[in-house]
C-alpha atoms as a PDB file:
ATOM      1  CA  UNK A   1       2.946 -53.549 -26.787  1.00  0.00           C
ATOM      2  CA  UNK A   2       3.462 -52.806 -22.988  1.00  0.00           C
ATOM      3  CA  UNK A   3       1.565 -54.788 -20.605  1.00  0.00           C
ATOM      4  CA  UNK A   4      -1.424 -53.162 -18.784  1.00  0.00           C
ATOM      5  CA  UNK A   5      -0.291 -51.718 -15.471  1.00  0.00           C
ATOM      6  CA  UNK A   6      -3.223 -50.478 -13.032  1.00  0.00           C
ATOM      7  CA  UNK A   7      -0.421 -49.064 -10.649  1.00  0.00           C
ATOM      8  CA  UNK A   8       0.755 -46.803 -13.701  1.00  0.00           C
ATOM      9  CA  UNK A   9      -2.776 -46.165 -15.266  1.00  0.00           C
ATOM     10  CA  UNK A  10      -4.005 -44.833 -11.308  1.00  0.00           C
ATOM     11  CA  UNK A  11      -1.088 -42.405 -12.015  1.00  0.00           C
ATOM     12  CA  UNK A  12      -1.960 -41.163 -15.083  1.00  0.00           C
ATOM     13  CA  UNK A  13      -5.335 -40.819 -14.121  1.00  0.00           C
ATOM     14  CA  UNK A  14      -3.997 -39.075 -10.321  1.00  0.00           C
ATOM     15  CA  UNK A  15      -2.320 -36.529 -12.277  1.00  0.00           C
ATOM     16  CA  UNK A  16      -4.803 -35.731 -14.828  1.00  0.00           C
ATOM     17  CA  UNK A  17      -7.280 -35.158 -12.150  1.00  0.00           C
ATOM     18  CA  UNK A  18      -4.664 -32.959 -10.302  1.00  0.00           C
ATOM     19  CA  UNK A  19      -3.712 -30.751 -13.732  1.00  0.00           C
ATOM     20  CA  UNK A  20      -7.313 -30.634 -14.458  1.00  0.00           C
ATOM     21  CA  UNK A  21      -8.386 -29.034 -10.079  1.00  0.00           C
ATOM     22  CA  UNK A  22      -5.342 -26.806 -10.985  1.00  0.00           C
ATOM     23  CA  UNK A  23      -6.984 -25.468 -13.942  1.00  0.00           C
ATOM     24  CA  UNK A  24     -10.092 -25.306 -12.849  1.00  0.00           C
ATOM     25  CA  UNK A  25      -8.824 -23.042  -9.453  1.00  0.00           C
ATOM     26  CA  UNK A  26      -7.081 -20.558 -11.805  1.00  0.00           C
ATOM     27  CA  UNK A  27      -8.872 -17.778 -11.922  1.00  0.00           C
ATOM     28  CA  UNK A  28      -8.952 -15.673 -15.544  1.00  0.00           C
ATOM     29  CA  UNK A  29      -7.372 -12.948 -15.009  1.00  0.00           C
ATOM     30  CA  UNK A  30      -3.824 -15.102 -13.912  1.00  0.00           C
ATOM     31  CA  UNK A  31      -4.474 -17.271 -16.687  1.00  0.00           C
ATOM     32  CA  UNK A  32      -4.409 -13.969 -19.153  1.00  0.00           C
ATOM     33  CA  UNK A  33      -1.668 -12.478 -17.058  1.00  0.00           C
ATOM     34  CA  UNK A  34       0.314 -15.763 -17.844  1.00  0.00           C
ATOM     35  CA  UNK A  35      -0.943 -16.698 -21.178  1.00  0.00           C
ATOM     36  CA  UNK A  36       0.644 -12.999 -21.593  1.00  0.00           C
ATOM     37  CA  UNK A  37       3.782 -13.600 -19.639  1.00  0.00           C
ATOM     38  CA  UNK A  38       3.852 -10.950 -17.563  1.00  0.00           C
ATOM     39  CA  UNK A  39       1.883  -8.931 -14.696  1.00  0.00           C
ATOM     40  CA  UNK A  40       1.240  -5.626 -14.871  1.00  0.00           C
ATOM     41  CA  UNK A  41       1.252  -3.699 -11.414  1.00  0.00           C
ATOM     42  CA  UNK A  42      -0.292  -0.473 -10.950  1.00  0.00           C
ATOM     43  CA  UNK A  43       2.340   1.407  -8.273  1.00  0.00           C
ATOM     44  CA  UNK A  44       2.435   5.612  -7.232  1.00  0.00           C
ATOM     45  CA  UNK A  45       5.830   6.217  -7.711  1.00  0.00           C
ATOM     46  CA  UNK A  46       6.102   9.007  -5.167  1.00  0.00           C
ATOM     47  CA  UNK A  47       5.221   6.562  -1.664  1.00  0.00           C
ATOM     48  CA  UNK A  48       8.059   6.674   0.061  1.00  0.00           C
ATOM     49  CA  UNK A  49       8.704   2.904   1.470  1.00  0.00           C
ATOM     50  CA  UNK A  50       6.106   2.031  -0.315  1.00  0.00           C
ATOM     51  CA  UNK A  51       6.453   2.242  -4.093  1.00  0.00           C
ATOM     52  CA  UNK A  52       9.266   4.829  -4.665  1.00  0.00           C
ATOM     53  CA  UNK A  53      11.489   5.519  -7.118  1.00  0.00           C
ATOM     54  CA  UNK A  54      14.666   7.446  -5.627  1.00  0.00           C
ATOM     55  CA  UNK A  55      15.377  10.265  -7.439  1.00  0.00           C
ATOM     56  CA  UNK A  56      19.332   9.985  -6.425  1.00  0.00           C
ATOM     57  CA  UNK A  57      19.183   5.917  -8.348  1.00  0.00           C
ATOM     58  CA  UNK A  58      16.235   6.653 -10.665  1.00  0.00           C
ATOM     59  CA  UNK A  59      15.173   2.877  -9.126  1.00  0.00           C
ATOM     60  CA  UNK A  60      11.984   1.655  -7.848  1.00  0.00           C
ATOM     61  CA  UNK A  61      11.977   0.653  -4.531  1.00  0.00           C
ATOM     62  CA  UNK A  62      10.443  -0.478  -0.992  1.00  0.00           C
ATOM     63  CA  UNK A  63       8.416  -2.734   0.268  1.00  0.00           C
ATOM     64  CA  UNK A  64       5.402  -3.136  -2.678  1.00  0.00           C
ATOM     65  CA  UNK A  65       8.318  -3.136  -5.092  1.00  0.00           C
ATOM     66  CA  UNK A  66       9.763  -6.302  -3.154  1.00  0.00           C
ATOM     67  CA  UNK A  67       6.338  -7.837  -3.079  1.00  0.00           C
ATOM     68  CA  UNK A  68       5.312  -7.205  -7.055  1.00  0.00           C
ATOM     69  CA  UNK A  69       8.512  -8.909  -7.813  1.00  0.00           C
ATOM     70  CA  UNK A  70       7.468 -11.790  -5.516  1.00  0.00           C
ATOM     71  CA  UNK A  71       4.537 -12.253  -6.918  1.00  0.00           C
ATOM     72  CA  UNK A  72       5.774 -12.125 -10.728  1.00  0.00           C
ATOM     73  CA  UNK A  73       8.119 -15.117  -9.476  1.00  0.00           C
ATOM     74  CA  UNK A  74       5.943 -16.721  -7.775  1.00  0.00           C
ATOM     75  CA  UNK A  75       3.481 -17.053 -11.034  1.00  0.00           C
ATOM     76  CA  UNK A  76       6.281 -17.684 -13.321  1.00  0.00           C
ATOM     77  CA  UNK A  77       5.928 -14.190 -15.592  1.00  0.00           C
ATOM     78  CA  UNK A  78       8.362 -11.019 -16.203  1.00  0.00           C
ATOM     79  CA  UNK A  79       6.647  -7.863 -14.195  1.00  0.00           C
ATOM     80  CA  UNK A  80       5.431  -4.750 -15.766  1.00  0.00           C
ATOM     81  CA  UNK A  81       5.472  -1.293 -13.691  1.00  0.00           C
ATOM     82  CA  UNK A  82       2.168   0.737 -14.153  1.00  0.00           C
ATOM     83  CA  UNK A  83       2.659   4.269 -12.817  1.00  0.00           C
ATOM     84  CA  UNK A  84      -0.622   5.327 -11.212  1.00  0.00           C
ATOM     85  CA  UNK A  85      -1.833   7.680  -8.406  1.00  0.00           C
ATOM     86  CA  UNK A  86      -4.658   7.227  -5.912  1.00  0.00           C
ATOM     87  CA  UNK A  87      -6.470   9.896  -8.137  1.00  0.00           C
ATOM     88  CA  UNK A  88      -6.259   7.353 -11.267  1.00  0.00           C
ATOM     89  CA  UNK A  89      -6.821   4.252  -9.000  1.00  0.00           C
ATOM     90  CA  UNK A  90     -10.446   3.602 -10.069  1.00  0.00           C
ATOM     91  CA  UNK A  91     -10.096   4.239 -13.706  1.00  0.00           C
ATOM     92  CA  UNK A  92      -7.149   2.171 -14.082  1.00  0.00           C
ATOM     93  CA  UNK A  93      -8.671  -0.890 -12.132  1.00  0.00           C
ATOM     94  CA  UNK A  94     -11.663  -0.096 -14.175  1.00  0.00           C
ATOM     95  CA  UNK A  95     -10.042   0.253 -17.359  1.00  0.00           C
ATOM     96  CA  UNK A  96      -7.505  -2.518 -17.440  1.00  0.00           C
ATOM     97  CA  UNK A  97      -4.731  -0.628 -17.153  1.00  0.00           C
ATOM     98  CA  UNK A  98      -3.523  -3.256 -14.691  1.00  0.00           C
ATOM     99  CA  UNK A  99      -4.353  -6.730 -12.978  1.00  0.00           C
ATOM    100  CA  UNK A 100      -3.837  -5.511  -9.770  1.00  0.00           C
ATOM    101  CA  UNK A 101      -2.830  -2.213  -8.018  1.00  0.00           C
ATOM    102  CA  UNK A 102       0.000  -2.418  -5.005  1.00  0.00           C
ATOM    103  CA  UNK A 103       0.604   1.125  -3.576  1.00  0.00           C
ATOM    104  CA  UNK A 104      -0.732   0.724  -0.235  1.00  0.00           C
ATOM    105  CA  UNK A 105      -4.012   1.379  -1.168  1.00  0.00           C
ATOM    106  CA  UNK A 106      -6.444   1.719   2.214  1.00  0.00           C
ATOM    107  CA  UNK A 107      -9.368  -0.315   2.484  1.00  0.00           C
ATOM    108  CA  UNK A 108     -12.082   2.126   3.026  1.00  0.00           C
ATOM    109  CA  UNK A 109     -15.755   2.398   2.282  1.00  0.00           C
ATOM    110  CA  UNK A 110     -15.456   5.328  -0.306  1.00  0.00           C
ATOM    111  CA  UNK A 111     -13.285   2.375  -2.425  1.00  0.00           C
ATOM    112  CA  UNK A 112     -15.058  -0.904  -2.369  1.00  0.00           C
ATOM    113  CA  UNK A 113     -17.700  -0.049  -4.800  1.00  0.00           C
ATOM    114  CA  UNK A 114     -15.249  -0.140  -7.392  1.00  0.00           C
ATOM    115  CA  UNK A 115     -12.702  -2.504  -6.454  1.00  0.00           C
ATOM    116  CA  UNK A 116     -12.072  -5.528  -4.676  1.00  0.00           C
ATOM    117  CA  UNK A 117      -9.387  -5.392  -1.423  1.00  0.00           C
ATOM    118  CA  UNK A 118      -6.800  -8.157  -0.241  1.00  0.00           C
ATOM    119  CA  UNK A 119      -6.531  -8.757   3.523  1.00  0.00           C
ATOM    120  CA  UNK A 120      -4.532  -6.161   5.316  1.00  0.00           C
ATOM    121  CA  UNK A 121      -0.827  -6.321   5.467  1.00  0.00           C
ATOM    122  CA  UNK A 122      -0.060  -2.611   6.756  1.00  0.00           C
ATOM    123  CA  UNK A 123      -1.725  -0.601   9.132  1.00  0.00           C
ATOM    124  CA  UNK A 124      -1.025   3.389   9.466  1.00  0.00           C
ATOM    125  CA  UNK A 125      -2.911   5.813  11.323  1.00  0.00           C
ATOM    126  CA  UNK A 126      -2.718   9.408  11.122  1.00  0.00           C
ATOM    127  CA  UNK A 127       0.316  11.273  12.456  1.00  0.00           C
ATOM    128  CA  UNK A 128       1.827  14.876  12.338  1.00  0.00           C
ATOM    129  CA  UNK A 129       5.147  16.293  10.849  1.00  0.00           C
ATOM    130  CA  UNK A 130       6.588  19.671  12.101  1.00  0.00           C
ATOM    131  CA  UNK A 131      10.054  21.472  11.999  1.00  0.00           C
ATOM    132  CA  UNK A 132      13.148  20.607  14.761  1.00  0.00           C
ATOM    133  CA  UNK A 133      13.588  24.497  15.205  1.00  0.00           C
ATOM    134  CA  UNK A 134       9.887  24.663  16.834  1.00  0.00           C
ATOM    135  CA  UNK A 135      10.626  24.255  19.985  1.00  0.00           C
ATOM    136  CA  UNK A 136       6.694  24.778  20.824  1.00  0.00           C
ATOM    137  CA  UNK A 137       5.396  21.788  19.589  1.00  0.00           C
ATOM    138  CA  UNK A 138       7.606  18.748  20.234  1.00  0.00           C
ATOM    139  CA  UNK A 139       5.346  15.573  20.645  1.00  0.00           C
ATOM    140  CA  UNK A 140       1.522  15.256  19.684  1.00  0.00           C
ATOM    141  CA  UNK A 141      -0.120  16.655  22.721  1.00  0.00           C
ATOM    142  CA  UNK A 142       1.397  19.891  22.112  1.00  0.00           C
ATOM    143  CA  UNK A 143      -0.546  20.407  18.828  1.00  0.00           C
ATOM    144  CA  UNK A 144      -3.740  21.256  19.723  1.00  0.00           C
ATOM    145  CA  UNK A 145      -3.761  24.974  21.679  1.00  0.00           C
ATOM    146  CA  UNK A 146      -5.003  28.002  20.430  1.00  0.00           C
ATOM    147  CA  UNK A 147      -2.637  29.399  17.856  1.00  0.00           C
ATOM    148  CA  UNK A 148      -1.349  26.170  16.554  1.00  0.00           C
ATOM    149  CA  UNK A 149      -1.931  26.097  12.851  1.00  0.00           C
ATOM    150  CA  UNK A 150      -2.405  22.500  11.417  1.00  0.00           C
ATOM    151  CA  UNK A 151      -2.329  21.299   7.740  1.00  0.00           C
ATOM    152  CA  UNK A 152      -4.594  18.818   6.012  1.00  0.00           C
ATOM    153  CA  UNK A 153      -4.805  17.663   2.678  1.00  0.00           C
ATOM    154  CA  UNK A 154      -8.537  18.117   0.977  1.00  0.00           C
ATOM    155  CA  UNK A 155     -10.669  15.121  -0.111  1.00  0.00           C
ATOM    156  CA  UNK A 156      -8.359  12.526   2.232  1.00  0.00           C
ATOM    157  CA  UNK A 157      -9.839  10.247   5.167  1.00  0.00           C
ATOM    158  CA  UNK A 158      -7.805  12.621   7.656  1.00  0.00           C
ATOM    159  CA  UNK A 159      -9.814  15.881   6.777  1.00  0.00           C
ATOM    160  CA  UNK A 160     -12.812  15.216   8.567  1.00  0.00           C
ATOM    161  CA  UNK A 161     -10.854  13.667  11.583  1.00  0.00           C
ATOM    162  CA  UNK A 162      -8.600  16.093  11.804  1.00  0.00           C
ATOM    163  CA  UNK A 163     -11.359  18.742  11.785  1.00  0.00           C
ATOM    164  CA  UNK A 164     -13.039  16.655  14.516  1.00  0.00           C
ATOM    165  CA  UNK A 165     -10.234  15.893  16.687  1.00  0.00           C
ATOM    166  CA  UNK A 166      -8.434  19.177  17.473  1.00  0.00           C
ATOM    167  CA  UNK A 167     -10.533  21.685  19.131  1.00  0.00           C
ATOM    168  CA  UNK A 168      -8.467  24.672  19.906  1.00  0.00           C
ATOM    169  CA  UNK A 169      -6.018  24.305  16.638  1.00  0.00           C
ATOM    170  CA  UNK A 170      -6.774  25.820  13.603  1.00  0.00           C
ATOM    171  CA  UNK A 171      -7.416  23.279  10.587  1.00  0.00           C
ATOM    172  CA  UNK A 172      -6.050  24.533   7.109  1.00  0.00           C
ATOM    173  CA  UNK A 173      -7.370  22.529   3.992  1.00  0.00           C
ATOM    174  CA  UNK A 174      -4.506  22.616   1.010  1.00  0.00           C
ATOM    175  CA  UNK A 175      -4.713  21.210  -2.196  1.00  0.00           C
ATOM    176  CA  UNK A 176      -2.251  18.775  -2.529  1.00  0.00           C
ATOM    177  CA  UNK A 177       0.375  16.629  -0.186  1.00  0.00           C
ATOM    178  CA  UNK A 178       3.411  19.324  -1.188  1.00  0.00           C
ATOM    179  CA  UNK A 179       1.406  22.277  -0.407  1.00  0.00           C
ATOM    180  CA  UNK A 180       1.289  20.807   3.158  1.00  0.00           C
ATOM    181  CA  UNK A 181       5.214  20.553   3.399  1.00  0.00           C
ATOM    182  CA  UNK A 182       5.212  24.072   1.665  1.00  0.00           C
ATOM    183  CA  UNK A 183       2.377  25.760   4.360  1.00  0.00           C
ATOM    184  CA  UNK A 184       4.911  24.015   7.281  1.00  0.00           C
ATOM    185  CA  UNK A 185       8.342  25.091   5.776  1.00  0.00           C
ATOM    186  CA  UNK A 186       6.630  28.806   5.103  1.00  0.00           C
ATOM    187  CA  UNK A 187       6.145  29.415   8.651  1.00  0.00           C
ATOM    188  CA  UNK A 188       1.961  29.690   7.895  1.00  0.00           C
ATOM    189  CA  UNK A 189       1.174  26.330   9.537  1.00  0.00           C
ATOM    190  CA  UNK A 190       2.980  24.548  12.445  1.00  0.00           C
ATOM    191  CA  UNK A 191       2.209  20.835  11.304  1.00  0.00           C
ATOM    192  CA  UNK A 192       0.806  18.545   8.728  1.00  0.00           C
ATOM    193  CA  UNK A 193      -0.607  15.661   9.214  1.00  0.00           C
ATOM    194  CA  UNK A 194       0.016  12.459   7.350  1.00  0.00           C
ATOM    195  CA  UNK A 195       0.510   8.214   7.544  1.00  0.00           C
ATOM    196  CA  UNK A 196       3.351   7.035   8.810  1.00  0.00           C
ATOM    197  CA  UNK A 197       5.035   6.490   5.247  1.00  0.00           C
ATOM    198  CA  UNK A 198       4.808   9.469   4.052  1.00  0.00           C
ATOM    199  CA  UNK A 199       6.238  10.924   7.813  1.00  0.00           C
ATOM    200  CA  UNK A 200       9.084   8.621   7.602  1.00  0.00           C
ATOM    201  CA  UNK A 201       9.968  10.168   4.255  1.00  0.00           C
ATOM    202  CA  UNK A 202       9.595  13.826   5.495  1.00  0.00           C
ATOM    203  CA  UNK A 203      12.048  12.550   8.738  1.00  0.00           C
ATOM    204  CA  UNK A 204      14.495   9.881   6.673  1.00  0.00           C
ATOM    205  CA  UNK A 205      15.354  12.774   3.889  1.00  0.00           C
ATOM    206  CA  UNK A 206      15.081  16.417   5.198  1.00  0.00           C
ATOM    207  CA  UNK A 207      17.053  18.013   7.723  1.00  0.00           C
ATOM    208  CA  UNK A 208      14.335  19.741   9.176  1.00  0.00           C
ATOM    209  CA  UNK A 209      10.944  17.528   9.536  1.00  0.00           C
ATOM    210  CA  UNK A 210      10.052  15.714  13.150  1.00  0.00           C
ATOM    211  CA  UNK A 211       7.903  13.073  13.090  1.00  0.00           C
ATOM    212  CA  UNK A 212       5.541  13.012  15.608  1.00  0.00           C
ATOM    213  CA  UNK A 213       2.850  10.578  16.953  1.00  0.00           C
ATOM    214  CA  UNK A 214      -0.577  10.406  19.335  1.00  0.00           C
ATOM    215  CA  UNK A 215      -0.302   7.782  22.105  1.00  0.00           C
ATOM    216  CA  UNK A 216      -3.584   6.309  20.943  1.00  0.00           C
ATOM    217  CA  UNK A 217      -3.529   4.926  17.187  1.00  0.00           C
ATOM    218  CA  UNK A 218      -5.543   8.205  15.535  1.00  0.00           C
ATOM    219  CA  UNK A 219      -7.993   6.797  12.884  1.00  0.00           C
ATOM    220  CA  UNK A 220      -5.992   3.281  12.489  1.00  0.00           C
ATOM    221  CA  UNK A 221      -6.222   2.661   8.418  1.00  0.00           C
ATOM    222  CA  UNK A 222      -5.781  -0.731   7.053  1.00  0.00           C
ATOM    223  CA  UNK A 223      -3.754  -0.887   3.957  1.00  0.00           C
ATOM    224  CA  UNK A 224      -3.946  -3.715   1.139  1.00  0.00           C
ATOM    225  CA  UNK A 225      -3.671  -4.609  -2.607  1.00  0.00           C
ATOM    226  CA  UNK A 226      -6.611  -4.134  -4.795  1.00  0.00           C
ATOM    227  CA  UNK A 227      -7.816  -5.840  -7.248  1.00  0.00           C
ATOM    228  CA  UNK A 228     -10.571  -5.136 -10.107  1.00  0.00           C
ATOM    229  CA  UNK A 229     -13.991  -5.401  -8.911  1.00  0.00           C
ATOM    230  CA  UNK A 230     -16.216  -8.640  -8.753  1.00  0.00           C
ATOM    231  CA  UNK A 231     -12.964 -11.108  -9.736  1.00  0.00           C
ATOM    232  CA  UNK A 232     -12.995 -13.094  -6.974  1.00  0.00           C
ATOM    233  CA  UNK A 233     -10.839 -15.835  -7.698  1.00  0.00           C
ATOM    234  CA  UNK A 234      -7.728 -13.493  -9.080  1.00  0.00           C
ATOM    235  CA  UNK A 235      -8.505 -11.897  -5.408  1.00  0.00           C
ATOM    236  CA  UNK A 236      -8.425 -15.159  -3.266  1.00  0.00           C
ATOM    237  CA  UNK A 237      -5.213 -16.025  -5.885  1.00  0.00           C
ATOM    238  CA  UNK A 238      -3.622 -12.798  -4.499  1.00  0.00           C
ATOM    239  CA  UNK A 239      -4.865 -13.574  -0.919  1.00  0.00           C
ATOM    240  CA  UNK A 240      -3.305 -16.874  -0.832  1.00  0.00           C
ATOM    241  CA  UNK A 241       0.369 -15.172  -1.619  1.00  0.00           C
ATOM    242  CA  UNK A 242       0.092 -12.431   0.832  1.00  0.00           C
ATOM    243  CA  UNK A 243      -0.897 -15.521   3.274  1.00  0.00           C
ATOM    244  CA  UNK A 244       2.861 -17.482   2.227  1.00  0.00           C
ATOM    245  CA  UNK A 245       4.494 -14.288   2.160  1.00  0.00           C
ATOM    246  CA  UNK A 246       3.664 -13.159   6.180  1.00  0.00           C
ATOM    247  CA  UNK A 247       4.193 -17.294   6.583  1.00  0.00           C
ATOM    248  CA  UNK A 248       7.425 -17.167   4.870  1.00  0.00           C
ATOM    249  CA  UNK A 249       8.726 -14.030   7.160  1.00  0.00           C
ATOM    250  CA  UNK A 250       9.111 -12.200   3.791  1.00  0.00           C
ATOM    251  CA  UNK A 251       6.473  -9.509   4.147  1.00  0.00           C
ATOM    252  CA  UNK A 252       8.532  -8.626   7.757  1.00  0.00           C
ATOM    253  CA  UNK A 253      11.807  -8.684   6.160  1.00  0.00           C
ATOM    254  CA  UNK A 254      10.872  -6.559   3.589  1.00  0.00           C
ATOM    255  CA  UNK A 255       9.300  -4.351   6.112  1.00  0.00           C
ATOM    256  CA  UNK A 256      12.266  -4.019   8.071  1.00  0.00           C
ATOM    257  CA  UNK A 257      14.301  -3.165   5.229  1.00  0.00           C
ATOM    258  CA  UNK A 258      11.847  -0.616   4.393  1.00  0.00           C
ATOM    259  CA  UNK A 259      11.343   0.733   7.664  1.00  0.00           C
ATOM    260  CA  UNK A 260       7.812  -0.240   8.348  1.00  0.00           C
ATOM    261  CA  UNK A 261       8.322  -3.228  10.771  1.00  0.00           C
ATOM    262  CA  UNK A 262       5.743  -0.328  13.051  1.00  0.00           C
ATOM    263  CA  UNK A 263       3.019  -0.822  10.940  1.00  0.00           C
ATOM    264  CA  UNK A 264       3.654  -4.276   9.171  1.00  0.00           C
ATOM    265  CA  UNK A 265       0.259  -6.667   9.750  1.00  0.00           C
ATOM    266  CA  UNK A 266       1.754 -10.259   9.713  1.00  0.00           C
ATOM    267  CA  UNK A 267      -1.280 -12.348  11.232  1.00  0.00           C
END
């Protein structure tokens, strides 16, 4: 029989207490997401930078891509793809569909009723995409004149800014984000407005588009990860590794890469 050892008993009893805070911090949603052995991540395919899957590699990619994969490692489970839209965002939260939803979501009023948000770690406000061969309108302040036709989505944040902000331009209201590419290519509308992503996508892959921006940010949107309402502690879980990945220069990197280093949020 082995002699009694207080300095070895204090150890055992040190790391029992420590195993026991550990469990007791884990929230249960990442103890079902491990207990599963893997996370399921809600993403919109089609966000260029964001969450997109290149039609040219048929491979996910930018910088919510890097970050799920991050976070997958950083809890020790394989990673799941959920595709999603901002239309099924709710339901899916709602439903279970997934434990958490990274596709730049933006934090706004409308949304926090039915979900729960991370801090920020992207920031986009609104800007406007037009054609090279219209000489007219070459930088933001030539937009808004009498006879410029612009191009806003219906049932965004940026329709009733839009509306608001231009006085002499004429506001059209399309259905969906390709009808606004469609309305500008057509010759009907001048330009569409959109976030930054979305405008770096229309400028990166098209031979035509011009991205263009307002000196002053125009309705500055903070963008985050969300989470299904009321869990707390999976959202302070998720909050602590956006915290190490801005510490860790990750989040930048990745934003570089991506080309959002312009909007990244790193404090």
């Amino acid at each position: 029989m082995m002699p009694f050892n207080p300095k070895i008993m204090l150890f055992i009893a040190l790391s029992l207490l420590t195993i026991s805070i550990n469990s007791a911090s884990a929230s249960e949603r990442s103890e079902k997401i491990i207990q599963a052995g893997q996370i399921r991540v809600c993403i919109w395919p089609d966000y260029f930078a964001i969450s997109y899957r290149n039609p040219r590699t048929g491979q996910l990619e930018g910088i919510d891509i890097d970050m799920a994969h991050e976070l997958a490692d950083s809890m020790g489970v394989g990673l799941q793809f959920v595709e999603s839209s901002f239309s099924k965002l709710v339901s899916n939260l709602k439903n279970d569909a997934c434990d958490i939803a990274m596709h730049g979501v933006g934090i706004r009023d409308s949304r926090k009723p039915f979900m729960e948000f991370s801090q920020p770690y992207l920031a986009s406000g609104i800007y406007a995409v037009g054609t090279k061969d219209n000489t007219g309108i070459n930088r933001w302040e030539d937009i808004d004149r009498t006879g410029v036709v612009v191009v806003v989505q219906k049932g965004t944040y940026m329709e009733p800014v839009v509306k608001q902000t231009f006085k002499y331009a004429s506001v059209s209201v399309v259905d969906s984000f390709k009808a606004r590419e469609q309305e500008v290519l057509s010759g009907r509308a001048d330009v569409f407005m959109t976030d930054y992503p979305y405008g770096k996508r229309m400028a990166s892959l098209t031979q035509w588009a011009v991205l263009m921006a307002p000196k002053i940010p125009l309705a500055k949107t903070y963008y985050a990860y969300a989470v299904p309402k009321g869990e707390i502690d999976w959202l302070k879980e998720v909050d602590d590794f956006l915290k190490a990945m801005k510490k860790s220069n990750k989040l930048y990197q990745s934003a570089v890469k991506n080309g959002l280093n312009e909007i990244v949020v790193t404090d």
